[in-house]
ModelCIF file with pLDDT and N, C-alpha, C, O atoms, coordinates in Angstrom:
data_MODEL
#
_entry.id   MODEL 
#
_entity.id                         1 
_entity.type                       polymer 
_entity.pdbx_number_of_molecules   1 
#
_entity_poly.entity_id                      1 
_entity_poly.type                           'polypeptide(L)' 
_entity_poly.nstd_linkage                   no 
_entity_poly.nstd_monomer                   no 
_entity_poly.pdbx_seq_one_letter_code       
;(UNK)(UNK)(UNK)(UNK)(UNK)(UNK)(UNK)(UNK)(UNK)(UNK)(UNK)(UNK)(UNK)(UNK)(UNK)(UNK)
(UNK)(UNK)(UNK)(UNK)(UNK)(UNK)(UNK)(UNK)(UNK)(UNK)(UNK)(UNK)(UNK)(UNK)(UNK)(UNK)
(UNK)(UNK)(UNK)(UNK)(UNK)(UNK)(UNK)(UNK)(UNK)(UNK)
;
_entity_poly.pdbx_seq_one_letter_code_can   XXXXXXXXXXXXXXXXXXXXXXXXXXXXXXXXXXXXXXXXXX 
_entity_poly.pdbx_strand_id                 A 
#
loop_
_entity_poly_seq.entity_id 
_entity_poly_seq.num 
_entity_poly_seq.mon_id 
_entity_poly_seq.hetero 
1 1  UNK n 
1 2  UNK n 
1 3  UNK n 
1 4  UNK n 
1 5  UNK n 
1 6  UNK n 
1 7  UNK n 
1 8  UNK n 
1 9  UNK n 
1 10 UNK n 
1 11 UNK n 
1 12 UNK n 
1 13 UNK n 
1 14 UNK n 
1 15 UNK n 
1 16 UNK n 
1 17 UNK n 
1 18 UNK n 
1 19 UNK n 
1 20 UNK n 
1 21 UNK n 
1 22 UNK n 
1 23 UNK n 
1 24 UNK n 
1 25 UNK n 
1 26 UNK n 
1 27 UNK n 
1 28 UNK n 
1 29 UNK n 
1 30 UNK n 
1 31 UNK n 
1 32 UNK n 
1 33 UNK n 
1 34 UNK n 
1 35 UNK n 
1 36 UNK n 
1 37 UNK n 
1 38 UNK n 
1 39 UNK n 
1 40 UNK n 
1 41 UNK n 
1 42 UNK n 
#
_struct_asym.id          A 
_struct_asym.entity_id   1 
#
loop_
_ma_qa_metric.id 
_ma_qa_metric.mode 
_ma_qa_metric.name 
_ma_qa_metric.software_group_id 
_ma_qa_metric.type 
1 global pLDDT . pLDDT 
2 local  pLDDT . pLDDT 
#
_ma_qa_metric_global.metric_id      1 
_ma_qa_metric_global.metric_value   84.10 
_ma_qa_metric_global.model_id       1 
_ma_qa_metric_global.ordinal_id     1 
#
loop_
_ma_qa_metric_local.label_asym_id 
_ma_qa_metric_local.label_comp_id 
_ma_qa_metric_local.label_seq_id 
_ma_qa_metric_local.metric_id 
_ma_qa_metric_local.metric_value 
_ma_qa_metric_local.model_id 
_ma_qa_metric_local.ordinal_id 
A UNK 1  2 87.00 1 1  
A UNK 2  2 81.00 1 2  
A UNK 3  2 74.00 1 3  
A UNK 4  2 72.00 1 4  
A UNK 5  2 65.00 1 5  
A UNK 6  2 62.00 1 6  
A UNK 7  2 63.00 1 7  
A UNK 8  2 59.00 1 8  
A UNK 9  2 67.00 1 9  
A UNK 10 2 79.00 1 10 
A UNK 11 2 85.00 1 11 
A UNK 12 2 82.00 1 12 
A UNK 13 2 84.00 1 13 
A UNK 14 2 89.00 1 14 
A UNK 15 2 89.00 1 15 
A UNK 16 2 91.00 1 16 
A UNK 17 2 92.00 1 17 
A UNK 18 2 92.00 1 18 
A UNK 19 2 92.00 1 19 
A UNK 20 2 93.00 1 20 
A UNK 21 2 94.00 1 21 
A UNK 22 2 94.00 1 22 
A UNK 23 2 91.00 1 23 
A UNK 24 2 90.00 1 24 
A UNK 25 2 90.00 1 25 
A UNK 26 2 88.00 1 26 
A UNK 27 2 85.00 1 27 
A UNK 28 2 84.00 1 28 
A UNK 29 2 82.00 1 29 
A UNK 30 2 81.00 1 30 
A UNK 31 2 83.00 1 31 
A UNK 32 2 80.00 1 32 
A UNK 33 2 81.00 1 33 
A UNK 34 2 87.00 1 34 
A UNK 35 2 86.00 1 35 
A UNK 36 2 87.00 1 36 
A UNK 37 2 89.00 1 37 
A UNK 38 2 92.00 1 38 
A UNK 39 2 92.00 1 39 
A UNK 40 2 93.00 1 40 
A UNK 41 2 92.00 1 41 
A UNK 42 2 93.00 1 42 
#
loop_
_atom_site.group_PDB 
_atom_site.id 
_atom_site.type_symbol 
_atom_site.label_atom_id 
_atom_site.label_alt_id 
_atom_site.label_comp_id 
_atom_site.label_asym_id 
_atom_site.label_entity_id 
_atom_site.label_seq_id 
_atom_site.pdbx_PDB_ins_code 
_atom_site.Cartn_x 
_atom_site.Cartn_y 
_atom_site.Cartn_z 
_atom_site.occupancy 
_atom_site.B_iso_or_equiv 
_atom_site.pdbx_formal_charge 
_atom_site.auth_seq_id 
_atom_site.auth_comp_id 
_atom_site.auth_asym_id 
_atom_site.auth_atom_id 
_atom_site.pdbx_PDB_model_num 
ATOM 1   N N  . UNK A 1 1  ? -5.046  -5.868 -13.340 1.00 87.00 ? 1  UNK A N  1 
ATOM 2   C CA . UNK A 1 1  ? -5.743  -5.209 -12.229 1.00 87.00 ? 1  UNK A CA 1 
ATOM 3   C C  . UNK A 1 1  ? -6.991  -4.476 -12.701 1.00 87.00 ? 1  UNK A C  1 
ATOM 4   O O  . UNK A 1 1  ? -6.990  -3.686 -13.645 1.00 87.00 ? 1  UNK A O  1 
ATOM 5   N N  . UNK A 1 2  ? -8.263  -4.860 -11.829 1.00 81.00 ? 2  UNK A N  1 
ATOM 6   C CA . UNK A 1 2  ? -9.491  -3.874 -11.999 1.00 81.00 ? 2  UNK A CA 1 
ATOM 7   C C  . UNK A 1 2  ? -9.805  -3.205 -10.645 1.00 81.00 ? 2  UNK A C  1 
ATOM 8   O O  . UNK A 1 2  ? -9.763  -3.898 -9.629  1.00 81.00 ? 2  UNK A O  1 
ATOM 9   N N  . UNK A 1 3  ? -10.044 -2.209 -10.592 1.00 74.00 ? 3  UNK A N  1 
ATOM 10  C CA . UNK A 1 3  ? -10.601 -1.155 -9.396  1.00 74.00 ? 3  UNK A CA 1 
ATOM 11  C C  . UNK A 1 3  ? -11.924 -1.878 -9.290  1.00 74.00 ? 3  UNK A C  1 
ATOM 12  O O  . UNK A 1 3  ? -12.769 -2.310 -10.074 1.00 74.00 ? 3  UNK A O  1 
ATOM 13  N N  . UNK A 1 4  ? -11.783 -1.838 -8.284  1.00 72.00 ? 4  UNK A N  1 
ATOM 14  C CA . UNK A 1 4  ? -13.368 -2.132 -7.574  1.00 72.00 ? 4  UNK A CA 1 
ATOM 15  C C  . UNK A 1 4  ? -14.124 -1.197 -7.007  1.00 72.00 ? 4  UNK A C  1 
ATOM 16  O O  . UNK A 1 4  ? -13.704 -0.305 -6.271  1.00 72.00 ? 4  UNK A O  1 
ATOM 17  N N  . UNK A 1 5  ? -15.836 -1.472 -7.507  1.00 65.00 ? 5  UNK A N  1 
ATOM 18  C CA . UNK A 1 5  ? -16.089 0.135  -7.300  1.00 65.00 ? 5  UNK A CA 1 
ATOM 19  C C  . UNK A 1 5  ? -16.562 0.461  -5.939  1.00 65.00 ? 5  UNK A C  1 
ATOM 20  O O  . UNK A 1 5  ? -17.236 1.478  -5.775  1.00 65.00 ? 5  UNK A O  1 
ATOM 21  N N  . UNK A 1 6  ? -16.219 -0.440 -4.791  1.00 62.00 ? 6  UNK A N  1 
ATOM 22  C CA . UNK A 1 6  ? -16.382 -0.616 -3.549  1.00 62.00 ? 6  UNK A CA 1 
ATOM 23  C C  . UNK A 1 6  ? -15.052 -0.149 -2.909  1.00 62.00 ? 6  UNK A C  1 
ATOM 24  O O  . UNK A 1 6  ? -14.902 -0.130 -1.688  1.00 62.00 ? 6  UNK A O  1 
ATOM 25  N N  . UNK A 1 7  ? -14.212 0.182  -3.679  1.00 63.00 ? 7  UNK A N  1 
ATOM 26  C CA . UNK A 1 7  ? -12.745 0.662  -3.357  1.00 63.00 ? 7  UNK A CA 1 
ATOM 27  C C  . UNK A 1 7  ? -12.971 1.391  -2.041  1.00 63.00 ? 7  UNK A C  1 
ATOM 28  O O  . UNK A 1 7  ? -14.162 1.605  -1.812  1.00 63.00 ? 7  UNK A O  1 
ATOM 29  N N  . UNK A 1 8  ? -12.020 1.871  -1.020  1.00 59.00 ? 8  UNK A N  1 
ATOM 30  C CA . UNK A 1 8  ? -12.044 2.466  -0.015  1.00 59.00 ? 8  UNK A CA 1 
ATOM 31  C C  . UNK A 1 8  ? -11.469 4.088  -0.800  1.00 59.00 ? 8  UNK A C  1 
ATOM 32  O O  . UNK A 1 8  ? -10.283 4.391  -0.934  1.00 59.00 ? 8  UNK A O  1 
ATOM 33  N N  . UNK A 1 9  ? -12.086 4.535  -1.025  1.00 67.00 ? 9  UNK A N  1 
ATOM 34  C CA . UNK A 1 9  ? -11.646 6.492  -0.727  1.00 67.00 ? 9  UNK A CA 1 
ATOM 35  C C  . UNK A 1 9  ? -11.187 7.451  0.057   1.00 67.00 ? 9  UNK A C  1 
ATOM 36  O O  . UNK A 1 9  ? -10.576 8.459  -0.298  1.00 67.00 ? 9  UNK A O  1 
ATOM 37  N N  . UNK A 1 10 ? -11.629 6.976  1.646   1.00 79.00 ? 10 UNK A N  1 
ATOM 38  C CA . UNK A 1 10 ? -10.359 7.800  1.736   1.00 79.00 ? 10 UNK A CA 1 
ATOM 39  C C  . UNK A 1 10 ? -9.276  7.316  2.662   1.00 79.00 ? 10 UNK A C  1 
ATOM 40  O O  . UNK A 1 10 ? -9.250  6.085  2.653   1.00 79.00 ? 10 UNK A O  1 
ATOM 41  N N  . UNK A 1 11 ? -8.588  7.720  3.268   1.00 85.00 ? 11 UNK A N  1 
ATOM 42  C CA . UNK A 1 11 ? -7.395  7.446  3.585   1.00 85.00 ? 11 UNK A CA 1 
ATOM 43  C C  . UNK A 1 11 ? -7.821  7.094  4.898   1.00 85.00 ? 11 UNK A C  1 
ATOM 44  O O  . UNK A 1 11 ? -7.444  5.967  5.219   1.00 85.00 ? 11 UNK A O  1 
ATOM 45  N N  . UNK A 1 12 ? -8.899  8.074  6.297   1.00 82.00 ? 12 UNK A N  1 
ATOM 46  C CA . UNK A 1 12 ? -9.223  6.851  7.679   1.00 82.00 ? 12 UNK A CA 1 
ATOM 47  C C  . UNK A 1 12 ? -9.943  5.655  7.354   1.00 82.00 ? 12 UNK A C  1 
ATOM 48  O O  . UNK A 1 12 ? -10.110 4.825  8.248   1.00 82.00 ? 12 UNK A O  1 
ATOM 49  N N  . UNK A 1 13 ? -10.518 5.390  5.887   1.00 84.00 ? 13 UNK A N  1 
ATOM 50  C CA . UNK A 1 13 ? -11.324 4.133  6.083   1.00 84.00 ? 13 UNK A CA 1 
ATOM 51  C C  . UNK A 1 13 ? -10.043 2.994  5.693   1.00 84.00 ? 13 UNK A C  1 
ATOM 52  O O  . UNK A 1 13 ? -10.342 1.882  5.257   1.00 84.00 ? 13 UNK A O  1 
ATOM 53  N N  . UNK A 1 14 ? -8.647  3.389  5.893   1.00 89.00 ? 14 UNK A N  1 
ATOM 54  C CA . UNK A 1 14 ? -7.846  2.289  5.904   1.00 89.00 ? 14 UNK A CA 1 
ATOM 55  C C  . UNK A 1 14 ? -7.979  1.812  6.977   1.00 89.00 ? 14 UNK A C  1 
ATOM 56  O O  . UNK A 1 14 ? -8.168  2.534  7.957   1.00 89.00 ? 14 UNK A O  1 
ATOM 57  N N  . UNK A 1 15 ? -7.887  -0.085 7.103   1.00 89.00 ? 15 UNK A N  1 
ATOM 58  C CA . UNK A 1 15 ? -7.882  -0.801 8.374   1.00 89.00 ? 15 UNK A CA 1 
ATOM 59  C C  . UNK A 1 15 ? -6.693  -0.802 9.430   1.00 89.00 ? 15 UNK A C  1 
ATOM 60  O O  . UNK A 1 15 ? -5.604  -0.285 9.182   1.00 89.00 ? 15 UNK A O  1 
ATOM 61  N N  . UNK A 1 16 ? -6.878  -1.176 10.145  1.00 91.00 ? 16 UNK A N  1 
ATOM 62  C CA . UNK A 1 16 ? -5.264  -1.304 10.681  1.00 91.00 ? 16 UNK A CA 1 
ATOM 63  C C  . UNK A 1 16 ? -5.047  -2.609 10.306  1.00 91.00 ? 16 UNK A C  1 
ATOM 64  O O  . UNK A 1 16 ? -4.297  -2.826 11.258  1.00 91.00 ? 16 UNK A O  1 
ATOM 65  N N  . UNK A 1 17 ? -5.062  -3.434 9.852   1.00 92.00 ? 17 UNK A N  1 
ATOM 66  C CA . UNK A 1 17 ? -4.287  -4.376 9.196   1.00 92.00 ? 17 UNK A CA 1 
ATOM 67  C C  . UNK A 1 17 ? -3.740  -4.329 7.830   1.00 92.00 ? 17 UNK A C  1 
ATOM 68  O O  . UNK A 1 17 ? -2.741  -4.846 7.329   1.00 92.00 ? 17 UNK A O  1 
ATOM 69  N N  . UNK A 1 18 ? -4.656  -3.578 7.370   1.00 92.00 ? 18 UNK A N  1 
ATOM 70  C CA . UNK A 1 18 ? -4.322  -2.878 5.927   1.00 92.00 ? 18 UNK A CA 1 
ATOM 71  C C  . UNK A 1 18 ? -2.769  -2.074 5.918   1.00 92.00 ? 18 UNK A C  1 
ATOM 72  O O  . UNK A 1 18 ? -1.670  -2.387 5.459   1.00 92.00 ? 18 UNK A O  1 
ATOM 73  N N  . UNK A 1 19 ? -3.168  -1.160 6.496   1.00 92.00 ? 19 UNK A N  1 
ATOM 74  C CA . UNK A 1 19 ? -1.879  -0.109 7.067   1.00 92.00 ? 19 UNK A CA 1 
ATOM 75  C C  . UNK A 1 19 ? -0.967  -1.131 7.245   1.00 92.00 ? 19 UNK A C  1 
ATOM 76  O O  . UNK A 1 19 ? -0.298  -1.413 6.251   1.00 92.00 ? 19 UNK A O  1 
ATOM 77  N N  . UNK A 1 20 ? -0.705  -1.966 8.592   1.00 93.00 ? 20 UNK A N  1 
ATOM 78  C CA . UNK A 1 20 ? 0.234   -2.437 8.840   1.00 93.00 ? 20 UNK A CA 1 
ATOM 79  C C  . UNK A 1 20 ? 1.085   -3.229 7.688   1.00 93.00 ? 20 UNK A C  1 
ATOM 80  O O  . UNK A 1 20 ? 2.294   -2.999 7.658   1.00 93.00 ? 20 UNK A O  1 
ATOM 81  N N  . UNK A 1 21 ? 0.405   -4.364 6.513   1.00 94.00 ? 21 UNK A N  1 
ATOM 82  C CA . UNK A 1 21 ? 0.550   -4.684 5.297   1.00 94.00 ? 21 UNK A CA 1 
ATOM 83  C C  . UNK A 1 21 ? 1.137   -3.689 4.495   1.00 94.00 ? 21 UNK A C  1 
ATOM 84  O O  . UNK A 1 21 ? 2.177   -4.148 4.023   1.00 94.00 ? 21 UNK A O  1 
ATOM 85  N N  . UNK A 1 22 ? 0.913   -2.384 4.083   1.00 94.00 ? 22 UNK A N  1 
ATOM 86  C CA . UNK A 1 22 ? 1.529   -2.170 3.366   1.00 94.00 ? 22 UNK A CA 1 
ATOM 87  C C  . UNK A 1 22 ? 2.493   -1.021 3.769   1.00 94.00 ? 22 UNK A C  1 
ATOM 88  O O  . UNK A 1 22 ? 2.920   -0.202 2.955   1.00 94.00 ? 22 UNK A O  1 
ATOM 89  N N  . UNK A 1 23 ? 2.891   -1.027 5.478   1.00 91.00 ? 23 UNK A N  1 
ATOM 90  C CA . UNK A 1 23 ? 3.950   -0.638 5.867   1.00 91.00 ? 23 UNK A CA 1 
ATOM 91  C C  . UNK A 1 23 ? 5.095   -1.780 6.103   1.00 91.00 ? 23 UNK A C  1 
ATOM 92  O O  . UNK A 1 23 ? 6.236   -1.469 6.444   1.00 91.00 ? 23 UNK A O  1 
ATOM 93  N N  . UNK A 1 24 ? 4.613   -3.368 5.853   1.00 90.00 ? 24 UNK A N  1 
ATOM 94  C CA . UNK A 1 24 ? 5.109   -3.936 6.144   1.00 90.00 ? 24 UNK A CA 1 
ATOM 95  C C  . UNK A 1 24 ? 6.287   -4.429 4.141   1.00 90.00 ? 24 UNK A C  1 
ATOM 96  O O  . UNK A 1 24 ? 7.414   -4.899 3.983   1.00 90.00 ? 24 UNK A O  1 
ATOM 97  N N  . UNK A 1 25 ? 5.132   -3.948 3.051   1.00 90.00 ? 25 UNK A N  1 
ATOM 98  C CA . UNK A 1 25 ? 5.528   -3.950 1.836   1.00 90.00 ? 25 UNK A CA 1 
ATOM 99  C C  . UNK A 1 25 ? 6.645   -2.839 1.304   1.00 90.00 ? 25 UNK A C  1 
ATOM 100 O O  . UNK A 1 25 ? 7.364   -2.908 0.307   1.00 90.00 ? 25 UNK A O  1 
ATOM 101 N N  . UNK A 1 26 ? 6.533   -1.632 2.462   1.00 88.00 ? 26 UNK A N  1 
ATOM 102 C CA . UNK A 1 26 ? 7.424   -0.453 2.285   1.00 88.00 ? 26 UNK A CA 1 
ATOM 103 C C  . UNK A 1 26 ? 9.062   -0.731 2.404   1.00 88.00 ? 26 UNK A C  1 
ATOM 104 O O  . UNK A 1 26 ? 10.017  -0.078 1.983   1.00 88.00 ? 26 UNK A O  1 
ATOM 105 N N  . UNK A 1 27 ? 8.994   -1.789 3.044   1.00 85.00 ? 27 UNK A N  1 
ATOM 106 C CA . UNK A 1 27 ? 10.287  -2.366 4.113   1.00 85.00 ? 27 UNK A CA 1 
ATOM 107 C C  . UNK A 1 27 ? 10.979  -2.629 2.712   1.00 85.00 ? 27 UNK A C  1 
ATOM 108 O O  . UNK A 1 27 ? 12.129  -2.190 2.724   1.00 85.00 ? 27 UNK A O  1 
ATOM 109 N N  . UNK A 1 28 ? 10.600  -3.256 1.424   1.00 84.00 ? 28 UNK A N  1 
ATOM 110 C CA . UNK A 1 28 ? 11.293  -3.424 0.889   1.00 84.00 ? 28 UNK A CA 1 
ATOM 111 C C  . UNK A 1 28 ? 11.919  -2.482 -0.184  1.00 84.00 ? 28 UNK A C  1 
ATOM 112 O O  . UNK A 1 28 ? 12.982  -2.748 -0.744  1.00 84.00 ? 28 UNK A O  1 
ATOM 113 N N  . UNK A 1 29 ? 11.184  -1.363 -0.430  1.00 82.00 ? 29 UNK A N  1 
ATOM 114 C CA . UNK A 1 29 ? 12.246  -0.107 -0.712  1.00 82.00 ? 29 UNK A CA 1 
ATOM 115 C C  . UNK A 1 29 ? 13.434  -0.250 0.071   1.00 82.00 ? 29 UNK A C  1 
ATOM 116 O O  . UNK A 1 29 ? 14.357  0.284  -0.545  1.00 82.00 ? 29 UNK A O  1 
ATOM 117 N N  . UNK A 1 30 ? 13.910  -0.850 1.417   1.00 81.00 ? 30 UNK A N  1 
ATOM 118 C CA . UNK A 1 30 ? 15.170  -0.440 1.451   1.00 81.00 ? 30 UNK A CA 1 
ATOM 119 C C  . UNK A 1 30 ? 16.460  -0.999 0.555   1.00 81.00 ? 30 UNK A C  1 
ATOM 120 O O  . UNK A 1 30 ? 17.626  -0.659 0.756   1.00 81.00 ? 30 UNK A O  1 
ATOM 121 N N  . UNK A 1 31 ? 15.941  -2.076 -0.640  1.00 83.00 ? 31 UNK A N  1 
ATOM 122 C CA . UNK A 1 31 ? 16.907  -2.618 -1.537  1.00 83.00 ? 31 UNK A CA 1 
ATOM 123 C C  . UNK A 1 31 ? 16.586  -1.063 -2.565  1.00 83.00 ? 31 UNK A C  1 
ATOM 124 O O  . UNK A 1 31 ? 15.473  -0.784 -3.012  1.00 83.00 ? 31 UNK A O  1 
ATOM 125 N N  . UNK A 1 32 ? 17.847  -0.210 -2.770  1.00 80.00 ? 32 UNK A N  1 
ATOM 126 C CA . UNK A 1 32 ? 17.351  0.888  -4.069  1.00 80.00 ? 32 UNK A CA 1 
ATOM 127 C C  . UNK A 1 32 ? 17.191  0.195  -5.015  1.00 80.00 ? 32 UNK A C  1 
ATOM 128 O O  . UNK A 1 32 ? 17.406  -1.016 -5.062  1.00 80.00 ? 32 UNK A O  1 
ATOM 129 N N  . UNK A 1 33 ? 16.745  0.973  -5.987  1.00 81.00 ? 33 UNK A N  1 
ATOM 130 C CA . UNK A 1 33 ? 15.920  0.564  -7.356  1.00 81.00 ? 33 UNK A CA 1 
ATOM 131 C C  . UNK A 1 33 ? 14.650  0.231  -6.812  1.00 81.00 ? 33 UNK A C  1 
ATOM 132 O O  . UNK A 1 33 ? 13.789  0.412  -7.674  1.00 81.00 ? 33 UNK A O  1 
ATOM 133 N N  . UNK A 1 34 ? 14.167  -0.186 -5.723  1.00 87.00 ? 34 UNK A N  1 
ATOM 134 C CA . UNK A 1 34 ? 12.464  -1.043 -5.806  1.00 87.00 ? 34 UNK A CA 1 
ATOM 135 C C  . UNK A 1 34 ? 11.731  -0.008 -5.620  1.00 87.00 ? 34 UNK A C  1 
ATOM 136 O O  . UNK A 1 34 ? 10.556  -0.340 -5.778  1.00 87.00 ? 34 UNK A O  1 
ATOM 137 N N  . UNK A 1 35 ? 11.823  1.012  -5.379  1.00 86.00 ? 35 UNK A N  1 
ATOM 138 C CA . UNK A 1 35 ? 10.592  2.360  -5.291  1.00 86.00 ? 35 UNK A CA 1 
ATOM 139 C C  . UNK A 1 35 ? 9.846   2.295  -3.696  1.00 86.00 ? 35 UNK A C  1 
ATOM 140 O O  . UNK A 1 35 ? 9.003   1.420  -3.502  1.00 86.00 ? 35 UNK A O  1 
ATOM 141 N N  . UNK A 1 36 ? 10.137  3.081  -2.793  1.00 87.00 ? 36 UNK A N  1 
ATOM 142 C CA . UNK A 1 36 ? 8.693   3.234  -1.915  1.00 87.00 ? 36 UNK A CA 1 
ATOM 143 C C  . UNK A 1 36 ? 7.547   3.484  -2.043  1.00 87.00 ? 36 UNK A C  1 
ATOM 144 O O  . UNK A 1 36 ? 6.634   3.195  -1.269  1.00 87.00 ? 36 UNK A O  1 
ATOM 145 N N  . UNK A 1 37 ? 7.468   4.311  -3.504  1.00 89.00 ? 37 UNK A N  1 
ATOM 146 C CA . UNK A 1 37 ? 5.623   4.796  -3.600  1.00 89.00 ? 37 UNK A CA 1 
ATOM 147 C C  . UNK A 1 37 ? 5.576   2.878  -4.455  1.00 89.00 ? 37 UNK A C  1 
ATOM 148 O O  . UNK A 1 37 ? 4.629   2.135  -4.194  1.00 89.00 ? 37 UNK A O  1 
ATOM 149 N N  . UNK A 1 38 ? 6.717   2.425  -5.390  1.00 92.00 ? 38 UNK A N  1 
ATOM 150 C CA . UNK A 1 38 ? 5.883   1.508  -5.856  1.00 92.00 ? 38 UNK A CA 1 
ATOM 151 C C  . UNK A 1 38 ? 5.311   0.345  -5.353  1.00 92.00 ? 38 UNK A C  1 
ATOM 152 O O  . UNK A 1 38 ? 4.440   -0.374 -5.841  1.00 92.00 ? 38 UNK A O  1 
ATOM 153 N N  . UNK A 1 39 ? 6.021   0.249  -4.139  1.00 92.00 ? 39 UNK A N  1 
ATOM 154 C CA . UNK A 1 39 ? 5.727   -1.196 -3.216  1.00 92.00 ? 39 UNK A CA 1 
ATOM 155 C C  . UNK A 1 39 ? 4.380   -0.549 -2.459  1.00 92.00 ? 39 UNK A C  1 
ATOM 156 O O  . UNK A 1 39 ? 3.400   -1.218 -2.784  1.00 92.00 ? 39 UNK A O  1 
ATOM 157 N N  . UNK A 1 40 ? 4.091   0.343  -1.717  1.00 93.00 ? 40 UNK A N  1 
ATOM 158 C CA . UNK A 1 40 ? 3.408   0.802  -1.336  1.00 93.00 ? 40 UNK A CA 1 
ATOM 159 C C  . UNK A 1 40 ? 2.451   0.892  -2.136  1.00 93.00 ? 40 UNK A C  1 
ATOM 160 O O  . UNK A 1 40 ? 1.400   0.327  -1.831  1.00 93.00 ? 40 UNK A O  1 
ATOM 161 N N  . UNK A 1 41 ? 2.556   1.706  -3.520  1.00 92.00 ? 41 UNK A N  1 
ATOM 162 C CA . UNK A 1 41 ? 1.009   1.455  -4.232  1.00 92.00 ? 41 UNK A CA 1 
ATOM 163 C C  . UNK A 1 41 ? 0.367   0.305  -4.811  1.00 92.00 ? 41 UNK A C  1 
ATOM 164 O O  . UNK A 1 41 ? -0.845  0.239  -5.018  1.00 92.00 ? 41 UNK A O  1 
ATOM 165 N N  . UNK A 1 42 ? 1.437   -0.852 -5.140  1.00 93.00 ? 42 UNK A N  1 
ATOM 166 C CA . UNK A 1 42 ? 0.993   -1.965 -5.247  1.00 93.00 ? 42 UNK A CA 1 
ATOM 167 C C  . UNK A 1 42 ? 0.387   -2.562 -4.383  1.00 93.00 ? 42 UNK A C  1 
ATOM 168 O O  . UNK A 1 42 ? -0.027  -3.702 -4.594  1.00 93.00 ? 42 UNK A O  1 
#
């Protein structure tokens, strides 16, 4: 992984499709062991 320096900063310039994606990646914290921050920050 490289950061891009076009990265979004802050948190309203998330899209709503964005959001929805990685509320949709959160879903899988519900197996324990997989992490919510880690699915989410991935």
């Amino acid at each position: 992984y490289q950061e891009k320096q076009n990265s979004h900063t802050e948190i309203s310039g998330i899209s709503i499709k964005q959001a929805l994606i990685i509320g949709a990646c959160q879903v899988l914290a519900m197996i324990p062991g997989v992490s919510r921050s880690l699915a989410t920050i991935l």
